[in-house]
N, C-alpha and C. Protein backbone atom coordinates (compact mmCIF):
# COMPACT_ATOMS: atom_id res chain seq x y z
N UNK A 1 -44.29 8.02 -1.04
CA UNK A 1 -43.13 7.44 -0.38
C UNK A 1 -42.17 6.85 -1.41
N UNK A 2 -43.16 6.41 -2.65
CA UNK A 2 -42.26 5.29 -3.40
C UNK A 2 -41.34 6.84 -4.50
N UNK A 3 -41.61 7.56 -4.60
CA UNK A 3 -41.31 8.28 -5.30
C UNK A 3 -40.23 9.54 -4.61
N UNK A 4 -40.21 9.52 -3.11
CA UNK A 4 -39.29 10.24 -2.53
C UNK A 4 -37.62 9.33 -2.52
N UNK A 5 -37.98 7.62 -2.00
CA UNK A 5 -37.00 6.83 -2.32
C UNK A 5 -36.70 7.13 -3.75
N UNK A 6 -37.04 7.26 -4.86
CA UNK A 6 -36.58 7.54 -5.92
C UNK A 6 -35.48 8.10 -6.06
N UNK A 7 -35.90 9.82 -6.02
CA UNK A 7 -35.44 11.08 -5.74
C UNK A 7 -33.90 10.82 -5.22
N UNK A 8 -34.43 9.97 -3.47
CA UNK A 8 -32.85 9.75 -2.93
C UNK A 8 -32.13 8.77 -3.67
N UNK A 9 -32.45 7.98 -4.17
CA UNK A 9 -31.19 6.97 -4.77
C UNK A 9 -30.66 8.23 -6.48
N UNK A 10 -31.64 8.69 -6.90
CA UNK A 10 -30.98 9.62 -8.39
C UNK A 10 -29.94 10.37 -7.42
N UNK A 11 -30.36 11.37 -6.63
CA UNK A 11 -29.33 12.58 -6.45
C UNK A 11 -28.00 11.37 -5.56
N UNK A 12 -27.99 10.52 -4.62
CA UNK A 12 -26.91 9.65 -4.79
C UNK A 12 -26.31 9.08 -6.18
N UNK A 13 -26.71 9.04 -6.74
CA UNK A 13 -26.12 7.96 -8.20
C UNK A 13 -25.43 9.45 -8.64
N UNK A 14 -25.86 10.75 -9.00
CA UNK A 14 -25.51 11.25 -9.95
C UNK A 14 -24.22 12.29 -8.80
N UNK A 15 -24.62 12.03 -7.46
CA UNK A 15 -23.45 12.27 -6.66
C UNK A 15 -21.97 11.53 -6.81
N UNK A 16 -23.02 10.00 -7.03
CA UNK A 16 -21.57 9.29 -6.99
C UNK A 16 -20.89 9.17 -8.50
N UNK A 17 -21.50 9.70 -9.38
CA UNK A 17 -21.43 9.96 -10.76
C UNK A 17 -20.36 11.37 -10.78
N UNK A 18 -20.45 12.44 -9.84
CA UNK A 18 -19.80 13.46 -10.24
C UNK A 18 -18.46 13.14 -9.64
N UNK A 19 -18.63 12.71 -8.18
CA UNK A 19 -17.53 12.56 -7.39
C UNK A 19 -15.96 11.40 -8.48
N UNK A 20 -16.51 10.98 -8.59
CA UNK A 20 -15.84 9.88 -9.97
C UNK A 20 -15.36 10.70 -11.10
N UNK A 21 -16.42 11.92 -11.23
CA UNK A 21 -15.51 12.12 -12.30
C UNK A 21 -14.13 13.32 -11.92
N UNK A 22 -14.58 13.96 -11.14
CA UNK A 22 -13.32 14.78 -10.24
C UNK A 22 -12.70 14.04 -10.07
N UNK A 23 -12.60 12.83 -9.61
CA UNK A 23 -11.62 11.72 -8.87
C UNK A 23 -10.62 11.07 -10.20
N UNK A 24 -11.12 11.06 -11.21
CA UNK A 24 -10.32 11.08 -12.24
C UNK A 24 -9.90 11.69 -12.93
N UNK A 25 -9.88 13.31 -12.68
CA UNK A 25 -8.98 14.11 -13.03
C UNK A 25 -7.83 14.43 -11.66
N UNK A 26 -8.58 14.13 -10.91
CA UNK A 26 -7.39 14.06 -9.50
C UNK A 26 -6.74 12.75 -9.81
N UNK A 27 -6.68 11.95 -10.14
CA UNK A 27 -5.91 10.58 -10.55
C UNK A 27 -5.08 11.35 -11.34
N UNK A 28 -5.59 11.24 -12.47
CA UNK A 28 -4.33 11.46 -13.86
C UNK A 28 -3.37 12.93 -13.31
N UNK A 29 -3.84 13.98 -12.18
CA UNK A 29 -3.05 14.38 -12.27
C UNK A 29 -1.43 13.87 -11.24
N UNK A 30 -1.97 13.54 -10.05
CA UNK A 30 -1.24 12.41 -9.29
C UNK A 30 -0.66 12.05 -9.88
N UNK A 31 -0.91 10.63 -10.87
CA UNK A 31 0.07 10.15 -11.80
C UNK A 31 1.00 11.04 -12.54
N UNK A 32 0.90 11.93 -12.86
CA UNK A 32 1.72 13.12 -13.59
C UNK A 32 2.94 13.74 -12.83
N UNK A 33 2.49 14.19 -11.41
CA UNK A 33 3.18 14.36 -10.46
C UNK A 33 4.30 13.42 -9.98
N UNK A 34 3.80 12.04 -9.52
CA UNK A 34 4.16 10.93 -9.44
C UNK A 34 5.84 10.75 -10.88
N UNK A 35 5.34 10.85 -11.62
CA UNK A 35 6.03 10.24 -12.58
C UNK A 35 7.44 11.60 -13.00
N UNK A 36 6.77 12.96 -12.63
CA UNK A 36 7.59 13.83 -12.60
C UNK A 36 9.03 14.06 -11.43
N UNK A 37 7.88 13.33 -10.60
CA UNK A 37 8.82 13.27 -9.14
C UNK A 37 9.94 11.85 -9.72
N UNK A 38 9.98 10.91 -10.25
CA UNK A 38 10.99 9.98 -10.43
C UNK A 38 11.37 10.38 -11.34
N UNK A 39 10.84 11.04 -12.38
CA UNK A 39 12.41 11.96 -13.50
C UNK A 39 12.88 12.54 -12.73
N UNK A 40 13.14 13.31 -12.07
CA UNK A 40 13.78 13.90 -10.68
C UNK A 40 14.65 12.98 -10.25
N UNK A 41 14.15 11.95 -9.63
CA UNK A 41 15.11 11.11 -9.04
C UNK A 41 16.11 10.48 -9.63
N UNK A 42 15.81 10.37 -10.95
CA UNK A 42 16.96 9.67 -11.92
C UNK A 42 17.54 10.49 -12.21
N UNK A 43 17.22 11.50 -12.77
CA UNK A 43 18.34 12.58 -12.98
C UNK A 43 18.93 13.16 -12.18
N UNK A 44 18.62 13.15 -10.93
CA UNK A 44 19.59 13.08 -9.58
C UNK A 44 20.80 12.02 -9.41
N UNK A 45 19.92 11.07 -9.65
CA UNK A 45 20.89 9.85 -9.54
C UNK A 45 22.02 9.38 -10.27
N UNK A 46 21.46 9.65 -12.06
CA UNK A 46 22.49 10.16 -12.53
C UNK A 46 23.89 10.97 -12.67
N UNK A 47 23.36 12.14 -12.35
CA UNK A 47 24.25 13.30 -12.21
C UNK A 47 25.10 12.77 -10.82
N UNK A 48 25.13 11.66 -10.03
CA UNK A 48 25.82 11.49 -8.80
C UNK A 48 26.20 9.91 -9.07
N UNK A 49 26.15 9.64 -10.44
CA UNK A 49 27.07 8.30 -10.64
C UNK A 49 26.29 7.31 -10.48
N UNK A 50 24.94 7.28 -10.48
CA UNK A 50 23.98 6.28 -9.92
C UNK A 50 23.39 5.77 -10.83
C-alpha cells in the first residue's frame, strides 16, 4: 500500500513538473505576442498623430 501511495504522488510531481515546464514556454511566448501587439499599437498611434 505504502509503496503504491508512492508511485501516485512521483507520477503527480513529475506531472506537475512537466506541465510547468510547457507552461513556460507558453508564457514567454504570450509575452512576445503581447509586446508585439503594443508595437502595433504605437506605431498606429503614431502614424495618426498620437
Amino acid at each position: 500500500m505504502h509503496h503504491m501511495i508512492q508511485k501516485i504522488v512521483i507520477v503527480l510531481l513529475s506531472s506537475v513538473f512537466l506541465l510547468s515546464i510547457a507552461g513556460c514556454s507558453t508564457m514567454k511566448g504570450l509575452g512576445q505576442d503581447i509586446k508585439k501587439g503594443g508595437q502595433h499599437l504605437e506605431n498606429a498611434a503614431e502614424s495618426h498623430g498620437g
